[in-house]
N, C-alpha and C. Protein backbone atom coordinates (compact mmCIF):
# COMPACT_ATOMS: atom_id res chain seq x y z
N UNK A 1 -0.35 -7.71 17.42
CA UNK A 1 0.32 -8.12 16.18
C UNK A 1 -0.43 -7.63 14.95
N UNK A 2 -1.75 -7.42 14.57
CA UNK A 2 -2.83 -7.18 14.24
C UNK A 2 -2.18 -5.33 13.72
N UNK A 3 -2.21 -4.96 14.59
CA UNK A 3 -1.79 -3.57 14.65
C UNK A 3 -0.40 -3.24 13.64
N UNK A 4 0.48 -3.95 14.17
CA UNK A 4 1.82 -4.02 13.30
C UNK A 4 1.75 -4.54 12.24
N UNK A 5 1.05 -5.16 11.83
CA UNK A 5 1.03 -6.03 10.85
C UNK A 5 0.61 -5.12 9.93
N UNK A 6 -0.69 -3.73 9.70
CA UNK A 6 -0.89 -3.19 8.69
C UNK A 6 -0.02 -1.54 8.90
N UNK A 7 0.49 -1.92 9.90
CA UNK A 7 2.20 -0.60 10.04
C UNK A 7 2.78 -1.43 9.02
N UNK A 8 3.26 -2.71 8.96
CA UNK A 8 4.73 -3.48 8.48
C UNK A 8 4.19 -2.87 6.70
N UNK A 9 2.57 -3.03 6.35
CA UNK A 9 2.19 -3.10 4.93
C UNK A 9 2.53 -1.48 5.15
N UNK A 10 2.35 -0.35 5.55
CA UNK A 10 1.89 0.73 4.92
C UNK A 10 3.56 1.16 5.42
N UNK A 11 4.14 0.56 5.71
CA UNK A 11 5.84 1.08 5.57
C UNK A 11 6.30 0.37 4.08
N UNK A 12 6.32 -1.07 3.73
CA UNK A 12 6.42 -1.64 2.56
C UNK A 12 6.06 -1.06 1.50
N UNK A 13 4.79 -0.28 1.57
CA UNK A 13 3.72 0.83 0.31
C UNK A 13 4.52 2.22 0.43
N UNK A 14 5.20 2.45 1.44
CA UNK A 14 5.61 3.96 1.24
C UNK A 14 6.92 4.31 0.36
N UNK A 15 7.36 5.53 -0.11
CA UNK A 15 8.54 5.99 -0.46
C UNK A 15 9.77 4.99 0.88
N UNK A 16 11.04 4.63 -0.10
CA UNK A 16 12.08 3.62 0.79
C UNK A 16 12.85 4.97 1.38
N UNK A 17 13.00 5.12 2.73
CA UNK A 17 13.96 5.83 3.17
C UNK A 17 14.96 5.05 3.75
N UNK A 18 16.17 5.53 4.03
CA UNK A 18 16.83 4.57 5.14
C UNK A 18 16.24 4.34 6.34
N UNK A 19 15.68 5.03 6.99
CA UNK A 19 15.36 4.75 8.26
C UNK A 19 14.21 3.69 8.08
N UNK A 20 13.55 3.34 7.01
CA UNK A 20 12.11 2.30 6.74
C UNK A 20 13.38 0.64 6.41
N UNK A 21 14.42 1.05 5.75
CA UNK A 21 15.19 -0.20 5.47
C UNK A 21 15.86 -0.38 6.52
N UNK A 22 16.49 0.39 7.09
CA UNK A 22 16.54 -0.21 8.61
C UNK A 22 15.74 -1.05 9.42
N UNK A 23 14.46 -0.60 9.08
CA UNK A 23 13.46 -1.29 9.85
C UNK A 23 12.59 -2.76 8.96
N UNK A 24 13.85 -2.61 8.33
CA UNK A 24 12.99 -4.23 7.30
C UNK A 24 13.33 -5.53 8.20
N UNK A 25 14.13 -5.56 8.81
CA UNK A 25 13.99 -6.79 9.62
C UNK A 25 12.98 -6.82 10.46
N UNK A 26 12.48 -5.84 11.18
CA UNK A 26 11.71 -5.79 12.28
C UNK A 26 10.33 -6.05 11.51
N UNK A 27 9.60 -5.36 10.29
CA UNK A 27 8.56 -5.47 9.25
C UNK A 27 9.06 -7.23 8.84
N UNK A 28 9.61 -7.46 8.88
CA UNK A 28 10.06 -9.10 8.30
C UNK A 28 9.33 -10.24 9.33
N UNK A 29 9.73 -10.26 10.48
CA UNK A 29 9.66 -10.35 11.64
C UNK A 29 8.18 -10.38 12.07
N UNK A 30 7.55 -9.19 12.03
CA UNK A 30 5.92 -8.90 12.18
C UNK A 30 5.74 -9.40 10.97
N UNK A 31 5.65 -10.07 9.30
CA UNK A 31 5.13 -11.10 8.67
C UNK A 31 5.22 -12.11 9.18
N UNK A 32 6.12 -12.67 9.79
CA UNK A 32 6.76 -14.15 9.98
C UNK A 32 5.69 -14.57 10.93
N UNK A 33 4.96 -13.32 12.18
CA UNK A 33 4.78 -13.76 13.17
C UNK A 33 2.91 -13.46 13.03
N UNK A 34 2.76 -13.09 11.90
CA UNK A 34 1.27 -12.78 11.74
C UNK A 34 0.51 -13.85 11.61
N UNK A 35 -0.65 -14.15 11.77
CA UNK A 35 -1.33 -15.79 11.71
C UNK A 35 -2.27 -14.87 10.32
N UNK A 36 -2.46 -13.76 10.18
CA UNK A 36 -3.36 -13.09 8.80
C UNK A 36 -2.96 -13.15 7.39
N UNK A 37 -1.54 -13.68 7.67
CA UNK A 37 -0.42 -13.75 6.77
C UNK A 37 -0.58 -15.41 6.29
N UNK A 38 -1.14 -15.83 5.13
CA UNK A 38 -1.32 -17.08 4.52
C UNK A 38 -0.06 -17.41 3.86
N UNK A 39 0.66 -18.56 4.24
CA UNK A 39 1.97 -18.96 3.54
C UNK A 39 2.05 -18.51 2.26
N UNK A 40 1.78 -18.69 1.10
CA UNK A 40 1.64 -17.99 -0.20
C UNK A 40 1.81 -16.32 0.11
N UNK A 41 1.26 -15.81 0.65
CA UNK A 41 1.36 -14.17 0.71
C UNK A 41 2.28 -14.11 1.71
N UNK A 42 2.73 -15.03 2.33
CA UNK A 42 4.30 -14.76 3.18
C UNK A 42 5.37 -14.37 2.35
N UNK A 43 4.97 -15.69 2.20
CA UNK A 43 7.04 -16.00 1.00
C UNK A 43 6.93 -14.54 -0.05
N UNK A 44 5.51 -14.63 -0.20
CA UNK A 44 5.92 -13.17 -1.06
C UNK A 44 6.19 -12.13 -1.01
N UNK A 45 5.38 -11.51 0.26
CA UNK A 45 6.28 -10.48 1.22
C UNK A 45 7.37 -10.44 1.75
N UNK A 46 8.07 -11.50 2.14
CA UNK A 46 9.23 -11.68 2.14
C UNK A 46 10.42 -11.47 1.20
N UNK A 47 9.76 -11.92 -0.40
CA UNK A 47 10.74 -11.63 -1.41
C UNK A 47 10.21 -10.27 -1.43
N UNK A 48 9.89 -9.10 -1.32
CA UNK A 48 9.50 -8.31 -1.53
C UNK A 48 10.52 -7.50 0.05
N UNK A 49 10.40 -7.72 0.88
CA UNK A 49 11.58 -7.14 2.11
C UNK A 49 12.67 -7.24 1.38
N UNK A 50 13.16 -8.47 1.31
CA UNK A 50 14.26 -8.37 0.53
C UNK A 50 15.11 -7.93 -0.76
N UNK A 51 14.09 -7.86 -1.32
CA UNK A 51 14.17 -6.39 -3.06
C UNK A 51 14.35 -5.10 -2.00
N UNK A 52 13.84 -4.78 -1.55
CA UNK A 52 14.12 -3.46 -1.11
C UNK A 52 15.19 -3.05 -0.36
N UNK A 53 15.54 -4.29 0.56
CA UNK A 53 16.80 -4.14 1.33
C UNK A 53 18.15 -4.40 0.64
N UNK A 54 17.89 -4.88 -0.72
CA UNK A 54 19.27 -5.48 -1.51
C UNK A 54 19.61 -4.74 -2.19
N UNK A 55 19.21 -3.78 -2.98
CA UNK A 55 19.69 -2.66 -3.67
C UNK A 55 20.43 -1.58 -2.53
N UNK A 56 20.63 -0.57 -3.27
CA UNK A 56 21.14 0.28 -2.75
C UNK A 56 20.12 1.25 -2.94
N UNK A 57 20.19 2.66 -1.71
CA UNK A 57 18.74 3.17 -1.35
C UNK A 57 18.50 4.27 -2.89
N UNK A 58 19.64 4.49 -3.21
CA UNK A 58 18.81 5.37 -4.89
C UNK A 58 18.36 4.51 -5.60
N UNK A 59 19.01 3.30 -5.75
CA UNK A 59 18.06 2.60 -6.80
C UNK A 59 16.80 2.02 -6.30
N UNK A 60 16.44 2.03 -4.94
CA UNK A 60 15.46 1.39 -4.57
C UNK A 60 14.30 2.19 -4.00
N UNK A 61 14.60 3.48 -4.24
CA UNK A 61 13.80 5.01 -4.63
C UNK A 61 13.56 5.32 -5.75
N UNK A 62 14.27 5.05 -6.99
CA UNK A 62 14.01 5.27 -7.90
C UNK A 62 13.26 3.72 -8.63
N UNK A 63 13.33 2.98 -7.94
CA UNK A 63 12.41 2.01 -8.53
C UNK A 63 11.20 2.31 -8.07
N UNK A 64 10.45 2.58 -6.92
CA UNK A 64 9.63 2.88 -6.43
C UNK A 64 9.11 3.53 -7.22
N UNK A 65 9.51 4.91 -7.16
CA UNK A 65 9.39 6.43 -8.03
C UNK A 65 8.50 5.83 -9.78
N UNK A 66 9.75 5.10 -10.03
CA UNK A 66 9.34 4.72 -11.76
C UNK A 66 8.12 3.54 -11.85
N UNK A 67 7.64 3.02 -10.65
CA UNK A 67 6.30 2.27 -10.44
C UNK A 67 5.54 2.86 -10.11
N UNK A 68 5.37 3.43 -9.39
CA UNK A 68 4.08 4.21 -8.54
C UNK A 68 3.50 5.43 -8.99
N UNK A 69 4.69 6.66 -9.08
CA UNK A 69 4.47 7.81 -9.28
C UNK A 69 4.44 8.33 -10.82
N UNK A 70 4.44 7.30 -11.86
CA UNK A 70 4.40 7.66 -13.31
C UNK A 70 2.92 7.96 -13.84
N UNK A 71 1.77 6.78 -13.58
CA UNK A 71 0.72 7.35 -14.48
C UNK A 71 -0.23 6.63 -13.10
N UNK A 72 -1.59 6.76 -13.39
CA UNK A 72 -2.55 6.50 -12.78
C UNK A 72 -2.89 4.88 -12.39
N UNK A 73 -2.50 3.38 -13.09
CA UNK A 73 -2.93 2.83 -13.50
C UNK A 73 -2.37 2.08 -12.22
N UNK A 74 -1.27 2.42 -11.40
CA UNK A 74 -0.10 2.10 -10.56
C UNK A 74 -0.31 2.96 -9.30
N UNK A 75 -1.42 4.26 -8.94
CA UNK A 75 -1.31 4.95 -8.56
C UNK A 75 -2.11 4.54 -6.96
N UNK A 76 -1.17 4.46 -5.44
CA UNK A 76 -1.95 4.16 -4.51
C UNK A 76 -2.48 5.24 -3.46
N UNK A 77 -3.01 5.93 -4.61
CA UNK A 77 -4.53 6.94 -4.00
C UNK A 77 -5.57 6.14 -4.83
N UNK A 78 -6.34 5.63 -3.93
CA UNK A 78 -7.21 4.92 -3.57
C UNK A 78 -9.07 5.25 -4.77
N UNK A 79 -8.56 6.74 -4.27
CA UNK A 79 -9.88 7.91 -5.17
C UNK A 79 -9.84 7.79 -6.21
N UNK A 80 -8.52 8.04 -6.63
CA UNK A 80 -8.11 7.94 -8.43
C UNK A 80 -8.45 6.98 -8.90
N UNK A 81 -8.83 6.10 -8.87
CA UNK A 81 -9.19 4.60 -9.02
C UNK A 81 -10.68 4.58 -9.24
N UNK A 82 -11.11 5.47 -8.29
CA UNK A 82 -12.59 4.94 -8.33
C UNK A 82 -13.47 6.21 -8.94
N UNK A 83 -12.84 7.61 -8.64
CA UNK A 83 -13.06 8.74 -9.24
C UNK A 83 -12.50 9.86 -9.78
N UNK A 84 -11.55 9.06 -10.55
CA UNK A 84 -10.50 9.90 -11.12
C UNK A 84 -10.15 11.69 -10.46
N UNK A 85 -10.55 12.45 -11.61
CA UNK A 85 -10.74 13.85 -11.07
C UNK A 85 -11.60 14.66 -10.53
N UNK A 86 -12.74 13.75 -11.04
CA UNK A 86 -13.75 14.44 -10.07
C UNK A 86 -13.97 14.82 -9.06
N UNK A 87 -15.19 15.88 -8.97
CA UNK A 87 -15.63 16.68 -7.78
C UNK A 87 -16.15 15.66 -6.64
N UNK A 88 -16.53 14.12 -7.18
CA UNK A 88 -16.72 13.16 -6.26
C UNK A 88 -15.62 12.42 -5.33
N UNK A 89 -14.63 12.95 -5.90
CA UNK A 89 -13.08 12.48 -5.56
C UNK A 89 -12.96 13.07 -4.23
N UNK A 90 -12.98 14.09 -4.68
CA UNK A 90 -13.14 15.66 -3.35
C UNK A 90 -14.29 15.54 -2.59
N UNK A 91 -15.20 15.17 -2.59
CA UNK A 91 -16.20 14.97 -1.63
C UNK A 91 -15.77 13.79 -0.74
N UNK A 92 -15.71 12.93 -1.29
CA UNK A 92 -15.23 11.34 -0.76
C UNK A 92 -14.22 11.61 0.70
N UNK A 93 -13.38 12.46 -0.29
CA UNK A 93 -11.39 12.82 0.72
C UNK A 93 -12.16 13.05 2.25
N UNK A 94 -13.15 14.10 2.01
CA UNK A 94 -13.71 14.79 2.91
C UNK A 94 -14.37 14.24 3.61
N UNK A 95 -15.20 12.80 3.48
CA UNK A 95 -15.87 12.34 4.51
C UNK A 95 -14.68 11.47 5.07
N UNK A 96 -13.14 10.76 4.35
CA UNK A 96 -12.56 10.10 4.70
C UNK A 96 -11.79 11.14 5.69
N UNK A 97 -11.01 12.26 5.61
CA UNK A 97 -10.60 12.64 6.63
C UNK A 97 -11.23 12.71 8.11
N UNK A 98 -12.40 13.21 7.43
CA UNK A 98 -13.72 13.15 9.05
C UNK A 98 -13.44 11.98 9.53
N UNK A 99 -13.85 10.91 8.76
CA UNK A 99 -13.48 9.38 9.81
C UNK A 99 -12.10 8.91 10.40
N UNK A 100 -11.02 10.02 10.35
CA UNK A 100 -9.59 9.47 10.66
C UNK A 100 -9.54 10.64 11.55
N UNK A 101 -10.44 12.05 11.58
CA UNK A 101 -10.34 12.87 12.67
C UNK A 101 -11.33 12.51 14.00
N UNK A 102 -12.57 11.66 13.59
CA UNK A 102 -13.26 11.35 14.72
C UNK A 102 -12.66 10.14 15.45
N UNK A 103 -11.83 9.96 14.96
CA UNK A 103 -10.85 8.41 15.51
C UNK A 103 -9.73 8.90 16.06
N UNK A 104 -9.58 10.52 16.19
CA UNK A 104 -8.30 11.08 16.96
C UNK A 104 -6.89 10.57 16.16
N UNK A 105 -7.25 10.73 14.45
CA UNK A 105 -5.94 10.16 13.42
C UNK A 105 -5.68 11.54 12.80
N UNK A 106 -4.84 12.21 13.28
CA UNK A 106 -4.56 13.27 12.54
C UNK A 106 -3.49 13.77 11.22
N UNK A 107 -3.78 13.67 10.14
CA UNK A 107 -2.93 13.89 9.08
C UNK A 107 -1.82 14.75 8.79
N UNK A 108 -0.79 14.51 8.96
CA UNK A 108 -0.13 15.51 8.31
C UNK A 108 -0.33 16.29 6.78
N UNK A 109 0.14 17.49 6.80
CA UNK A 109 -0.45 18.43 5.38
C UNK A 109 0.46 17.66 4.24
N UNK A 110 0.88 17.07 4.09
CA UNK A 110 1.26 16.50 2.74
C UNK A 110 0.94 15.45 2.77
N UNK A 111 -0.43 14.67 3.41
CA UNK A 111 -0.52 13.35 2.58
C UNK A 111 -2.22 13.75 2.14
N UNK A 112 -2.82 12.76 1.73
CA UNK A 112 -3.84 12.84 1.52
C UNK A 112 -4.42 11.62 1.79
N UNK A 113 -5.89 11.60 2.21
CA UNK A 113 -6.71 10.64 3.21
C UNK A 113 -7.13 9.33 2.38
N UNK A 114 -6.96 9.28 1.15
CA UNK A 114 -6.81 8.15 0.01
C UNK A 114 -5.74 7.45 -0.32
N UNK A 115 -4.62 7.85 0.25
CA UNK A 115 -3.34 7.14 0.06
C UNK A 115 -2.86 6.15 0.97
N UNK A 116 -3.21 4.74 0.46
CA UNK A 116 -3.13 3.49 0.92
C UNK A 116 -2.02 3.45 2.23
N UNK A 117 -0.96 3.69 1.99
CA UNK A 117 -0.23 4.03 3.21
C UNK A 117 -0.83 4.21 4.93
N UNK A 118 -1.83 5.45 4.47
CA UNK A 118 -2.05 6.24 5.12
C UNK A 118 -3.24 5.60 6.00
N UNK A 119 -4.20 4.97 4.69
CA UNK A 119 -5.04 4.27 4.90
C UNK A 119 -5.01 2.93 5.88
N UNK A 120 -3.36 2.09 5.35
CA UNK A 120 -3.39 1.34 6.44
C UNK A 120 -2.51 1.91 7.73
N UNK A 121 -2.65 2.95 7.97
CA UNK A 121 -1.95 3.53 9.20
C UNK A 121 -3.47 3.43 9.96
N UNK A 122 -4.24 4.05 9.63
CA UNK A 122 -5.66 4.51 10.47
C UNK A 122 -6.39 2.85 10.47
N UNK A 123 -5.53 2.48 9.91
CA UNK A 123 -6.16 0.38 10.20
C UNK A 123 -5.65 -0.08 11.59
N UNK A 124 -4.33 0.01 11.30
CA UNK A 124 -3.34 -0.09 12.63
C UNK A 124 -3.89 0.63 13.62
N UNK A 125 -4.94 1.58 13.98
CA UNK A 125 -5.25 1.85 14.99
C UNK A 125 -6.96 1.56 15.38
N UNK A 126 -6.98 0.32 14.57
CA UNK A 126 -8.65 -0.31 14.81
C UNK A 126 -8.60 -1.01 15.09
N UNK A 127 -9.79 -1.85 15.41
CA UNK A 127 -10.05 -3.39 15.63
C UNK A 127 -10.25 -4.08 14.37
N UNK A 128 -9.98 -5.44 14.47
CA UNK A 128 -9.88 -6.32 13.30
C UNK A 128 -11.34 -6.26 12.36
N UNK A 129 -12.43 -6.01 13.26
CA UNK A 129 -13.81 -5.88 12.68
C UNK A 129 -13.66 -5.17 11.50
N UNK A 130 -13.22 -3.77 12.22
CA UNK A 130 -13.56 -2.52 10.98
C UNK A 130 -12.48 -2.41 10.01
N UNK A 131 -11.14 -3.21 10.14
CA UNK A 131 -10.20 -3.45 9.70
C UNK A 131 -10.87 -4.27 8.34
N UNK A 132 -11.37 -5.11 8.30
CA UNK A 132 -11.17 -5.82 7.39
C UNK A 132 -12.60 -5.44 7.08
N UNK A 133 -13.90 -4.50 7.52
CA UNK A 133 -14.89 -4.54 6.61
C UNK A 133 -14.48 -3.00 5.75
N UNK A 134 -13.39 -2.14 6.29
CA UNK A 134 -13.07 -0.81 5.57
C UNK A 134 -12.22 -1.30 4.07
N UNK A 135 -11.12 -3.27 4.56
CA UNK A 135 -10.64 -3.10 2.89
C UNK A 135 -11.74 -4.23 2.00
N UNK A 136 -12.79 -4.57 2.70
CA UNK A 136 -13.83 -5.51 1.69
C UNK A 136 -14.04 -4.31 1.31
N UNK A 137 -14.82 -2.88 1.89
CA UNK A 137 -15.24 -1.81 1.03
C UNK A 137 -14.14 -1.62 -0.53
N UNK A 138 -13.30 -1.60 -0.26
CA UNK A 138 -12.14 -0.89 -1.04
C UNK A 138 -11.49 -2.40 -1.86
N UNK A 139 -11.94 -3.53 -1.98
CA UNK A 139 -11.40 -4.65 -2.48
C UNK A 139 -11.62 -4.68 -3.88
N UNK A 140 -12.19 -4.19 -4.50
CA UNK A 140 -12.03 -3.83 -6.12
C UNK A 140 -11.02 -3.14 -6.36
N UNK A 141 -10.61 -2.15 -5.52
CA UNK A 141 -9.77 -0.72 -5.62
C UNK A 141 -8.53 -1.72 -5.81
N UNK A 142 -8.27 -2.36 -4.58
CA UNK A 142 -7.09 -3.79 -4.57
C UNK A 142 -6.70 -4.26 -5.53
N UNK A 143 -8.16 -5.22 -5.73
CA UNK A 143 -7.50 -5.69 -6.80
C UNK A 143 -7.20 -5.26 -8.04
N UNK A 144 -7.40 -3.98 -8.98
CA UNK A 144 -7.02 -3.97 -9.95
C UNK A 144 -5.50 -2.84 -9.99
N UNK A 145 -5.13 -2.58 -8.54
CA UNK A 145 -3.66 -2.42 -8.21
C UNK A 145 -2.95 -3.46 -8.59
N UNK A 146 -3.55 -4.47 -7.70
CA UNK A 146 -2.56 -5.93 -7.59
C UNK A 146 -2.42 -6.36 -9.40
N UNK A 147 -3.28 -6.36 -10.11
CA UNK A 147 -3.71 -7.12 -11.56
C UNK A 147 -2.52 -6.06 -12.27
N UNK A 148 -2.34 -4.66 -11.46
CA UNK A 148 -1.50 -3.76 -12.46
C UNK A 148 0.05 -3.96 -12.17
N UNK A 149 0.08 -4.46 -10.91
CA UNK A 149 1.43 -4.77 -10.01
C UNK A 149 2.00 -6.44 -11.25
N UNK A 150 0.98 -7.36 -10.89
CA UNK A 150 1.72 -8.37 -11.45
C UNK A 150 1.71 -8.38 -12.92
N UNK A 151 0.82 -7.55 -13.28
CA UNK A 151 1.62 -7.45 -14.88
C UNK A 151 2.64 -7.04 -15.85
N UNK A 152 3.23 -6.22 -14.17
CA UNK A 152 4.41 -5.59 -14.31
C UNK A 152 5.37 -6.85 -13.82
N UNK A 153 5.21 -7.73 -13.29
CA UNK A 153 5.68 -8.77 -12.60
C UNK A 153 6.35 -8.12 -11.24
N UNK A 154 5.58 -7.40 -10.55
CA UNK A 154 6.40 -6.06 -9.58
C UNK A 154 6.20 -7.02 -8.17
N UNK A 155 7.06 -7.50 -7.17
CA UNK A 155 7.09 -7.63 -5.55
C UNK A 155 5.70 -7.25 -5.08
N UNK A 156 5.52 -6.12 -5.38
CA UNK A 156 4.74 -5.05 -4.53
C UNK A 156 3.46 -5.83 -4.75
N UNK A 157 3.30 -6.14 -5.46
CA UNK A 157 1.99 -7.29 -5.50
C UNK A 157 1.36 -7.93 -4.37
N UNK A 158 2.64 -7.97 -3.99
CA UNK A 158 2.35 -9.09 -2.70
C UNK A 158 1.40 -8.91 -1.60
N UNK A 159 1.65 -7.01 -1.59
CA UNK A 159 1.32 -6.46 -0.41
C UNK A 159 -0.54 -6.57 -0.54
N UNK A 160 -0.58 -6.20 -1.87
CA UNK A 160 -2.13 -5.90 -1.95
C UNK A 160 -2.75 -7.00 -1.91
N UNK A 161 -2.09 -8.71 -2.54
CA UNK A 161 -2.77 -9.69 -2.28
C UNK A 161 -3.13 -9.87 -1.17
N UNK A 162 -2.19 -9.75 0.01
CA UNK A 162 -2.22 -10.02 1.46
C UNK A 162 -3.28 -9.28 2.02
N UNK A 163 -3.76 -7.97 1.01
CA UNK A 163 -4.52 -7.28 2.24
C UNK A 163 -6.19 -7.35 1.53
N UNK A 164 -6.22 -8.03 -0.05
CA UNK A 164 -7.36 -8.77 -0.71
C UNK A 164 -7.64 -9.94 0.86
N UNK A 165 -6.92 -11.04 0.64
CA UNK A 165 -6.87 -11.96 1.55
C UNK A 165 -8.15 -12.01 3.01
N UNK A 166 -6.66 -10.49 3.52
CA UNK A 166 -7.41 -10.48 4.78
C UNK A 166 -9.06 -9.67 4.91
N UNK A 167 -9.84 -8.98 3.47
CA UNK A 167 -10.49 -8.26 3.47
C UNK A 167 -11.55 -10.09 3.13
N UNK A 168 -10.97 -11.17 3.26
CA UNK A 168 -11.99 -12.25 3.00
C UNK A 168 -12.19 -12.23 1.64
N UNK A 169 -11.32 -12.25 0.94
CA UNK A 169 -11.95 -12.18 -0.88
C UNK A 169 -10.16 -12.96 -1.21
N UNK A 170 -10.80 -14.11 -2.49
CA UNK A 170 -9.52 -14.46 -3.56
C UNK A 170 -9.00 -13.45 -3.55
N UNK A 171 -7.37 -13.87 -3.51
CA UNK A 171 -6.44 -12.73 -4.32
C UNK A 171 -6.49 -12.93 -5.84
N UNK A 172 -5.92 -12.12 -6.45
CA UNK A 172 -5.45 -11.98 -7.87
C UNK A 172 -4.99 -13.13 -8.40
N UNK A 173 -5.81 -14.36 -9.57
CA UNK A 173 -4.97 -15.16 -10.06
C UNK A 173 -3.77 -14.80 -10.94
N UNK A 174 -2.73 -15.04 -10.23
CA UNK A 174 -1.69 -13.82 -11.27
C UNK A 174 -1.42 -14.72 -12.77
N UNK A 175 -1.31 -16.23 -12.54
CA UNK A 175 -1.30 -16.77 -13.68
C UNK A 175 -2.06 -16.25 -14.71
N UNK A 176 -3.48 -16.09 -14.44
CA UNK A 176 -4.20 -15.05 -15.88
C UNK A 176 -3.95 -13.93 -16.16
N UNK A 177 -3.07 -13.07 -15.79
CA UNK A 177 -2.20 -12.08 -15.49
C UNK A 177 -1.68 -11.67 -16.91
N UNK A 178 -2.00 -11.20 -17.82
CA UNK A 178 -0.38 -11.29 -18.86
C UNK A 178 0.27 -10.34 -18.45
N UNK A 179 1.47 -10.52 -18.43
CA UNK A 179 2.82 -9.19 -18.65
C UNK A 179 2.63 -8.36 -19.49
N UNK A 180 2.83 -6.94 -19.04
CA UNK A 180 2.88 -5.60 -20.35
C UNK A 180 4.20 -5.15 -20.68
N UNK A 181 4.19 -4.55 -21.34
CA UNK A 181 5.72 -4.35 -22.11
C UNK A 181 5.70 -3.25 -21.91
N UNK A 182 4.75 -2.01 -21.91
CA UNK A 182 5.22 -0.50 -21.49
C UNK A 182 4.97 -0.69 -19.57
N UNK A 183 5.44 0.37 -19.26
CA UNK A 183 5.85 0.04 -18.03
C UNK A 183 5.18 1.02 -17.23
N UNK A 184 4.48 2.00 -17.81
CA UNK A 184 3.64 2.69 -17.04
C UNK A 184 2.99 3.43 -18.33
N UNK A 185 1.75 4.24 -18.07
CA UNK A 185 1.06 4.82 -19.10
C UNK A 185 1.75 6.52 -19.15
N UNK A 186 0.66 7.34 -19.94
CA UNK A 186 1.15 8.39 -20.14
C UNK A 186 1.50 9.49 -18.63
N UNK A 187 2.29 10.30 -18.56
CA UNK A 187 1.60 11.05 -17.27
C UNK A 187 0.57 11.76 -17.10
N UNK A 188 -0.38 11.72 -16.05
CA UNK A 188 -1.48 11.92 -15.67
C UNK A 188 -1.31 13.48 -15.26
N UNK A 189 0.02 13.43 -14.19
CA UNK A 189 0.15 14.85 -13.54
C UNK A 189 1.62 14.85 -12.64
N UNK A 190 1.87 15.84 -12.30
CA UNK A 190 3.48 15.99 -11.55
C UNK A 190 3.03 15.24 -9.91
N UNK A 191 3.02 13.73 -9.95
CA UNK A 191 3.10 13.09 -8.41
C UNK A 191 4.32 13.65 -7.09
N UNK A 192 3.90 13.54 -6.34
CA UNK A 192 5.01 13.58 -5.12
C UNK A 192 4.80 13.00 -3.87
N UNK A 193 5.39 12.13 -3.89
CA UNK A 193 4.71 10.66 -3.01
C UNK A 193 5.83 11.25 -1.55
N UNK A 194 5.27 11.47 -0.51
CA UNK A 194 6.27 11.50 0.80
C UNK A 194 5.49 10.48 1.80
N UNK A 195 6.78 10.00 2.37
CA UNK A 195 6.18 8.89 3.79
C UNK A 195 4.85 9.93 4.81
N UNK A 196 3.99 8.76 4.92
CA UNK A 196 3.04 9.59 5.63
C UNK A 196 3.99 10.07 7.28
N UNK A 197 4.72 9.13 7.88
CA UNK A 197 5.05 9.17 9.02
C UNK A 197 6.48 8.89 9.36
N UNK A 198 7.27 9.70 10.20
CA UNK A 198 8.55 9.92 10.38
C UNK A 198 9.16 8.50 10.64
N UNK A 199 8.55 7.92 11.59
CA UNK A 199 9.26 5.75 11.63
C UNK A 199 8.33 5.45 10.75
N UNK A 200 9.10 4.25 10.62
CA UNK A 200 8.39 3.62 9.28
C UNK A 200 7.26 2.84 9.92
N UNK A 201 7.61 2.65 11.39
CA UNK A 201 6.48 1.38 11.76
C UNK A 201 5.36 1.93 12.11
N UNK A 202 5.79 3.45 12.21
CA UNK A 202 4.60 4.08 12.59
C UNK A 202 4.08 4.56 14.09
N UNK A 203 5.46 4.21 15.05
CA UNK A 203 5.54 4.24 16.03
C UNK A 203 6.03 6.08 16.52
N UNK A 204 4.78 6.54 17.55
CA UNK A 204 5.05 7.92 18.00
C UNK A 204 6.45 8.12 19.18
């Protein structure tokens, strides 16, 4: 369950295809049945399945699109966060791919080894140990996603609280949270966000 459970998050984090909303009951289902899943970060993942499954799939691509892929501040590559453009950015990628190739996790050429997605794909194929000491590493990175998510008042929040949570750290008090009125910053650069993996659950 353990396993599915950070498939169900890194299908929820990806671009919405039909074939991933198809699979929102089944991602619904693996919340309901997770014990990692704290009532509070349920119900919210839950309202968050259901935003995605209630629209219709352009608008619920293009909502995605107009959250994620506009400026940096929203952005779930992981690097950008911690080293913007730098040459440390690029060093980093490079020891992270090594650790997803010595684990027999092989990338496809359009994603990159910082993109949360992707990141919890190569979770889904660990043990709970390294699972949760790889997102304490990365739990700053979290939270100031999540702090950028609910100030947008965005669903998607939900996902990163849940995975603050399970990394053993408070989530985001969203109440100290204020709301912003612009909705993303300037553009950074031309994004192009594709699903790391053909099922959404992640299943070969």
């Amino acid at each position: 369950m353990t396993q599915l459970l950070f498939k169900a998050f890194s299908a929820l984090l990806s671009y919405p295809t039909a074939e991933m909303r198809q699979a929102l009951p089944e991602i619904a289902d693996v919340i309901r049945g997770s014990a990692l899943v704290a009532p509070r970060e349920r119900t919210a993942l839950l309202a968050l399945v259901e935003e995605i499954g209630s629209d219709d799939l352009l608008s619920a691509q293009e909502h995605y699109v107009d959250l994620f892929d506009r400026g940096r501040a929203l952005s779930l590559h992981l690097f950008e966060h911690l080293h913007g453009e730098s040459r440390d950015r690029g060093s980093a990628m490079v020891e992270l791919k090594q650790l997803y190739a010595a684990a027999g996790f092989e990338l496809t050429a359009r994603e990159l080894p910082d993109y949360l997605p992707v990141v919890l794909e190569y979770l889904s194929c660990r043990d709970m140990a390294e699972a949760g000491e790889m997102l304490a590493d990365c739990a700053d990175i979290l939270r100031t996603i999540a702090r950028a998510l609910i100030a947008r008042r965005s669903r998607y929040a939900a996902v990163l609280q849940a995975l603050i949570v399970i990394a053993g750290e408070k989530p985001v008090d969203a109440a100290a949270v204020p709301p912003v009125r612009e909705r993303h910053e300037a553009l950074d650069r031309d994004w192009l966000e594709q699903p790391a993996f053909a099922d959404p659950m992640g299943r070969r």
